[in-house]
C-alpha atoms as a PDB file:
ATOM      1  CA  UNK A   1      29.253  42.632   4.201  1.00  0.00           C
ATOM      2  CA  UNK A   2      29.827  45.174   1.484  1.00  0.00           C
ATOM      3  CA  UNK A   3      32.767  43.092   0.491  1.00  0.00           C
ATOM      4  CA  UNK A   4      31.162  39.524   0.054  1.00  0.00           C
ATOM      5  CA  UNK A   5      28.696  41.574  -2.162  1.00  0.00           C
ATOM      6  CA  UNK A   6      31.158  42.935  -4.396  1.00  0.00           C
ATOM      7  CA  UNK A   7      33.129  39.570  -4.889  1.00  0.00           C
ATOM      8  CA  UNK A   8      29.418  37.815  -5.096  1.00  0.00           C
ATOM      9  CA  UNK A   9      29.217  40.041  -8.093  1.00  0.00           C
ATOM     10  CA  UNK A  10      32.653  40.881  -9.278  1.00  0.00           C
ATOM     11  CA  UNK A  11      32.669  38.641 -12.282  1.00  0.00           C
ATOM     12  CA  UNK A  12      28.931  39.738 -13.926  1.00  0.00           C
ATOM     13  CA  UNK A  13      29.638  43.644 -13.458  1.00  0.00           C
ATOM     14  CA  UNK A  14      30.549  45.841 -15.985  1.00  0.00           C
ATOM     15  CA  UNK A  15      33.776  47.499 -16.877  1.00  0.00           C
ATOM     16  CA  UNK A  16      32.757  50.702 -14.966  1.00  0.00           C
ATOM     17  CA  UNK A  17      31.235  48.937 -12.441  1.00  0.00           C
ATOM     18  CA  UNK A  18      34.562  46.587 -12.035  1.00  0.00           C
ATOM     19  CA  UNK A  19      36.402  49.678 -11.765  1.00  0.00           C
ATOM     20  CA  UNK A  20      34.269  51.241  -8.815  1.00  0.00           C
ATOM     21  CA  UNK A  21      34.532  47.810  -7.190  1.00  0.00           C
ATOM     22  CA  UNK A  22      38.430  47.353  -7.219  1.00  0.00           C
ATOM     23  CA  UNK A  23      38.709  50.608  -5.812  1.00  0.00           C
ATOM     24  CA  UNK A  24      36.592  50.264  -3.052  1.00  0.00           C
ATOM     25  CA  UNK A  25      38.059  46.621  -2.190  1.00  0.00           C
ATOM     26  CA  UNK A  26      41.639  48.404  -2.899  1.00  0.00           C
ATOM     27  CA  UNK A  27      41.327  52.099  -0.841  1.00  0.00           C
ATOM     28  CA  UNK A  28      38.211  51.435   1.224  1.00  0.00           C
ATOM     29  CA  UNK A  29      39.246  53.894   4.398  1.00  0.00           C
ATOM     30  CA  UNK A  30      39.535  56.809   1.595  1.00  0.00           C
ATOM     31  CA  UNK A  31      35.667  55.171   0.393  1.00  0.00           C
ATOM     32  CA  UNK A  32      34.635  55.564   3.330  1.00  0.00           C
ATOM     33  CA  UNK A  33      34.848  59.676   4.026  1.00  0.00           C
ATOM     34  CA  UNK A  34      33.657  59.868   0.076  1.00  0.00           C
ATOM     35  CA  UNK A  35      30.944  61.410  -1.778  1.00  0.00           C
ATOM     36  CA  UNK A  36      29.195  59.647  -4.396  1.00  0.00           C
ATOM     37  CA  UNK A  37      30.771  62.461  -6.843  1.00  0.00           C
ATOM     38  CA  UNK A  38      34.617  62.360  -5.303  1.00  0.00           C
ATOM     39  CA  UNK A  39      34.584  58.164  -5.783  1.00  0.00           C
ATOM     40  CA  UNK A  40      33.224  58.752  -9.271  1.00  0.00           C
ATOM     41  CA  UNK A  41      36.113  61.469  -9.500  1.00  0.00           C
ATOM     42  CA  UNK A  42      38.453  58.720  -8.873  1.00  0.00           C
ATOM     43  CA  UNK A  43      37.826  56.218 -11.224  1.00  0.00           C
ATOM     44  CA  UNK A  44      36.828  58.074 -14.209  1.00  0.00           C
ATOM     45  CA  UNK A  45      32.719  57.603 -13.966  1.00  0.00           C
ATOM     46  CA  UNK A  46      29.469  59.383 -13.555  1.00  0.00           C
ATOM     47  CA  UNK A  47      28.276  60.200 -10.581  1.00  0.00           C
ATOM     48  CA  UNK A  48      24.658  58.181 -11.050  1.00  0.00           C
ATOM     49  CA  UNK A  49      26.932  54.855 -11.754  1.00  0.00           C
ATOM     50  CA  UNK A  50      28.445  55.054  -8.335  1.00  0.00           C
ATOM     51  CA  UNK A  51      25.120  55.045  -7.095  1.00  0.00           C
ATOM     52  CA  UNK A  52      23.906  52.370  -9.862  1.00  0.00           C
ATOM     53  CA  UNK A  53      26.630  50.077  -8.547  1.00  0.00           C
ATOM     54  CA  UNK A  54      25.258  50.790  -5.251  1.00  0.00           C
ATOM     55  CA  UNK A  55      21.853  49.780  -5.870  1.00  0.00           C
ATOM     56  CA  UNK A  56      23.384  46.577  -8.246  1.00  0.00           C
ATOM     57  CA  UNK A  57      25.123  45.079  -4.803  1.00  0.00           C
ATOM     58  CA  UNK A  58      21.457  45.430  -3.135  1.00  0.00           C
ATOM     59  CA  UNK A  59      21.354  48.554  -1.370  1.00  0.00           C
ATOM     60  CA  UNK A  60      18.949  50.990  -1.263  1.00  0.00           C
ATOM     61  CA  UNK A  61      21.550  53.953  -2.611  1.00  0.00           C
ATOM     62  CA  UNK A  62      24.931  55.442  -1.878  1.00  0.00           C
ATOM     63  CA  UNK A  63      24.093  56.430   1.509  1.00  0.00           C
ATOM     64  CA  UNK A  64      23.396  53.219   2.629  1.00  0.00           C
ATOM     65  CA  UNK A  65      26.339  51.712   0.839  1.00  0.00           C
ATOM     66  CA  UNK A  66      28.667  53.951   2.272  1.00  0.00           C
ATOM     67  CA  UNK A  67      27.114  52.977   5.895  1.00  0.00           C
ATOM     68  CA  UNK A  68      28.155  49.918   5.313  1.00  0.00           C
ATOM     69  CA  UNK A  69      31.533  50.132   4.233  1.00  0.00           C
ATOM     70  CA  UNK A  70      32.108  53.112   7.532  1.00  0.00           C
ATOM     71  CA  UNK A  71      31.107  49.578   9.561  1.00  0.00           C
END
């Protein structure tokens, strides 16, 4: 699910946003064992956009993101 709501959104996200999204799409098994601070870590971004981006594809935070993508 996570993916149809990146590539639902992939074209109206922002640079930083674009960049968390291709590397979840890209290395989601690493995503998956993540915090919201390593996957920031990784593609050059604060911590609170990880979780912004999150929220942008419709869930409630990180957390339940990350659920998700672990499915």
């Amino acid at each position: 699910m996570y993916r149809q709501r990146i590539q639902d959104q992939h074209i109206r996200l922002s640079p930083s946003y674009r960049r968390v999204a291709d590397f979840v799409l890209s290395r989601y098994y690493d995503v998956a064992f993540m915090t919201a601070a390593q996957l920031a870590a990784a593609v050059d971004v604060d911590t609170t956009t990880v979780v912004r981006f999150s929220q942008r594809l419709g869930y409630p935070g990180y957390p339940e993101f990350l659920e998700d993508v672990r499915d």
